[in-house]
C-alpha atoms as a PDB file:
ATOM      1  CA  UNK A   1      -3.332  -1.568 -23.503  1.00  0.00           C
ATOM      2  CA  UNK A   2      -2.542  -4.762 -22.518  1.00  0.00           C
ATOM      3  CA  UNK A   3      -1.948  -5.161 -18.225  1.00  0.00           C
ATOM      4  CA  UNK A   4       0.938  -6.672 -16.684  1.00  0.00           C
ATOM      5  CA  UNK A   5       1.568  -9.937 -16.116  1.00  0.00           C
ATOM      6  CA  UNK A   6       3.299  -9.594 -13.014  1.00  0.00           C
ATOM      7  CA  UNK A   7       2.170  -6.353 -11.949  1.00  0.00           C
ATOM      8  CA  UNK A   8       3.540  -3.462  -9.828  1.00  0.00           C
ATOM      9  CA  UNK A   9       1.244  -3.260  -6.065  1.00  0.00           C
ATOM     10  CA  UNK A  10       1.690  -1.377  -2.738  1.00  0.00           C
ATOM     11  CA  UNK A  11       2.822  -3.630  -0.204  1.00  0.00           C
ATOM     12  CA  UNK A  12       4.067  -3.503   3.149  1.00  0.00           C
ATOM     13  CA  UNK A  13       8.002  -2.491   3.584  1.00  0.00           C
ATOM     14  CA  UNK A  14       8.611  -5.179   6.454  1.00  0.00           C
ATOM     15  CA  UNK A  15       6.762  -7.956   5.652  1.00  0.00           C
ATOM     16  CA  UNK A  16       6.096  -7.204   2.117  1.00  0.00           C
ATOM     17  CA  UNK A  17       2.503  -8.704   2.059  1.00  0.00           C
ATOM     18  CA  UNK A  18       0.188  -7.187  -0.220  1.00  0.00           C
ATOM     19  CA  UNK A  19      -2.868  -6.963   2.115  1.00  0.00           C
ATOM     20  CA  UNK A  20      -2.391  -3.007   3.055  1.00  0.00           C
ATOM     21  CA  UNK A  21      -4.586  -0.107   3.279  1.00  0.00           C
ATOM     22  CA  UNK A  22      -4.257   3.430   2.824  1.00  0.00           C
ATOM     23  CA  UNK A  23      -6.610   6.336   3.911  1.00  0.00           C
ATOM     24  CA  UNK A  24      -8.688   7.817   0.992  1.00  0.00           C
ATOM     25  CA  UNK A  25     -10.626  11.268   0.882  1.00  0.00           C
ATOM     26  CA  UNK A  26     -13.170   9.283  -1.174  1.00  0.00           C
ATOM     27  CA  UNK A  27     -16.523  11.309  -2.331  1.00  0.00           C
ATOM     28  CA  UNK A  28     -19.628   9.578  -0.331  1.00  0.00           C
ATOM     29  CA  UNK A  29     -21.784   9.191  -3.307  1.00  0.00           C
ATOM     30  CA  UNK A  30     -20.408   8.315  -5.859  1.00  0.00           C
ATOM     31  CA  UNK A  31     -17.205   6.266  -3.889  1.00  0.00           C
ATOM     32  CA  UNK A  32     -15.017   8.066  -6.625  1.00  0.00           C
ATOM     33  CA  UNK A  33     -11.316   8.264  -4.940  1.00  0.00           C
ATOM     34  CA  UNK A  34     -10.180  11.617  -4.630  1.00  0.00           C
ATOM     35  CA  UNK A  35      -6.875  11.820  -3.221  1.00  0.00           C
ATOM     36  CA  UNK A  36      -4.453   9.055  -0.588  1.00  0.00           C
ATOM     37  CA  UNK A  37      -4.429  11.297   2.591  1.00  0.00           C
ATOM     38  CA  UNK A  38      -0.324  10.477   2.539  1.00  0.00           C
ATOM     39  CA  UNK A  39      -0.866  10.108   6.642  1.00  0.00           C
ATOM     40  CA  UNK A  40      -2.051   6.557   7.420  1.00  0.00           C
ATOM     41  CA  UNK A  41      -1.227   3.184   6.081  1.00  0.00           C
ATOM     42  CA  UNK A  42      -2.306  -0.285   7.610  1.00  0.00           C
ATOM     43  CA  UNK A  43      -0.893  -3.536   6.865  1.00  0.00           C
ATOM     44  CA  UNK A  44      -3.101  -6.714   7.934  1.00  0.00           C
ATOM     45  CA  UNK A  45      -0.659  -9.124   7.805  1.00  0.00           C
ATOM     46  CA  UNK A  46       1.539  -6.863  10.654  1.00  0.00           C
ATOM     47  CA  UNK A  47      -1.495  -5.640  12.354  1.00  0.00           C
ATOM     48  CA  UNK A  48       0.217  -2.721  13.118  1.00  0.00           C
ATOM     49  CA  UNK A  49       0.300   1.236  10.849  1.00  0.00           C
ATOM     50  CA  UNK A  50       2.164   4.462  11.039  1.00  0.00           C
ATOM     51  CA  UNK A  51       0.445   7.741  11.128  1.00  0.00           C
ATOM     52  CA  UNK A  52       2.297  10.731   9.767  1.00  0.00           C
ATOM     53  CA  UNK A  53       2.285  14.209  11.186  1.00  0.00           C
ATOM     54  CA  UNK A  54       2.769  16.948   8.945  1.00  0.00           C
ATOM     55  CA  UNK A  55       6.542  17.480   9.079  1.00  0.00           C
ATOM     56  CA  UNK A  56       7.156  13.617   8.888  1.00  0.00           C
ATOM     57  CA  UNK A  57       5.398  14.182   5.410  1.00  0.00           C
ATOM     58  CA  UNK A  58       7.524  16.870   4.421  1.00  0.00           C
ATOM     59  CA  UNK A  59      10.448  14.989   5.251  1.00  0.00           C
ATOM     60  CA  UNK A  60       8.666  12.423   3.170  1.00  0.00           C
ATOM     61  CA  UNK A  61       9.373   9.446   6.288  1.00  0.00           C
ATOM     62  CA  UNK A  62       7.873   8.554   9.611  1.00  0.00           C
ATOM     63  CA  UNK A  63      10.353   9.552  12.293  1.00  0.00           C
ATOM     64  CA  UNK A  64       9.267   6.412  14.855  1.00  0.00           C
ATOM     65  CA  UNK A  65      10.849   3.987  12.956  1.00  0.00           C
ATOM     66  CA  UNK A  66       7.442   2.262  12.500  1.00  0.00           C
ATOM     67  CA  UNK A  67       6.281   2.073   8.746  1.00  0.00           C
ATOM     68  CA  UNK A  68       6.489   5.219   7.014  1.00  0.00           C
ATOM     69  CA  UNK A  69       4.729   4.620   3.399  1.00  0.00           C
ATOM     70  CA  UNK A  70       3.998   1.531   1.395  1.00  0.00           C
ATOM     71  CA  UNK A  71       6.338   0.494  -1.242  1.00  0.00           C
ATOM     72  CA  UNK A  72       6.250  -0.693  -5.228  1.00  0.00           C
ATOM     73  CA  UNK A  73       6.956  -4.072  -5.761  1.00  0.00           C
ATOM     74  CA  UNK A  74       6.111  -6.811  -8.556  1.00  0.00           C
ATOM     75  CA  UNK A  75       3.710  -9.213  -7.642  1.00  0.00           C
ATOM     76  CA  UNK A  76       5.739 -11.647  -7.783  1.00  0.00           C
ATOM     77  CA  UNK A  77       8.143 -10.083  -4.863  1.00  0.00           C
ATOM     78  CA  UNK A  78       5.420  -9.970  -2.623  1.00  0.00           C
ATOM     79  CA  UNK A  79       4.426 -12.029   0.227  1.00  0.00           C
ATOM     80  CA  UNK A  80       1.664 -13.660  -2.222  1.00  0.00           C
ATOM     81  CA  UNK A  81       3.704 -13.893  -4.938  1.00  0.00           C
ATOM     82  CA  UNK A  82       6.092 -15.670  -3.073  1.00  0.00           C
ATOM     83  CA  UNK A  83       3.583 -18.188  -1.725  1.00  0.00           C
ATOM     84  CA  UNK A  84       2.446 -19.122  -5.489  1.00  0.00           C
ATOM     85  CA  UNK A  85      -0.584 -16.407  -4.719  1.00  0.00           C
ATOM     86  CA  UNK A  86      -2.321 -15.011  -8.379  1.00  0.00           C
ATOM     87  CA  UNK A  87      -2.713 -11.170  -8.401  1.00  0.00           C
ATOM     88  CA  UNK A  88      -5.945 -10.105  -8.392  1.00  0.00           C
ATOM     89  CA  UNK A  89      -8.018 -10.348 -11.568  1.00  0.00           C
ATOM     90  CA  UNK A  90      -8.377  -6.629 -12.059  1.00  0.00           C
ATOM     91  CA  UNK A  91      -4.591  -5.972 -12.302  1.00  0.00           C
ATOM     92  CA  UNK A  92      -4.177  -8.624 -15.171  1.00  0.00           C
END
């Protein structure tokens, strides 16, 4: 299968960069990524995150008005995109 040319990333829902992180349970041998904790996202661009309690979760938002989750967009919608950035090589 043949990957994307202009391919979908997480990225930031204020700034829209593509330089975030997300919190992995990730096994310590092996570094095989188990599951995105769903509680705390960081963008480095913003220099700021949002950490979820439970019910924000279940509401599926984060009720401070800060960044709740990281959104879907095409490369070429993001901040890097915009800026005539390539995505990385292991998403083409």
């Amino acid at each position: 299968m043949a990957k994307a040319k202009d391919p979908i990333v997480w990225a930031c829902p204020d700034c829209h960069s593509s330089n975030v992180q997300a919190q992995m349970w990730v096994r310590a041998n092996t570094h095989e990524v188990l599951d995105d904790t769903e509680r705390y996202y960081w963008c480095d661009e913003c220099e700021e995150g949002c950490e979820l309690t439970d019910e924000e979760i279940e509401q599926g938002f984060g009720g401070d008005g800060e960044k709740s989750t990281l959104i879907e967009l095409k490369w070429s919608e993001t901040k890097e995109g915009k800026e005539g950035q390539k995505p990385p090589k292991n998403l083409v």
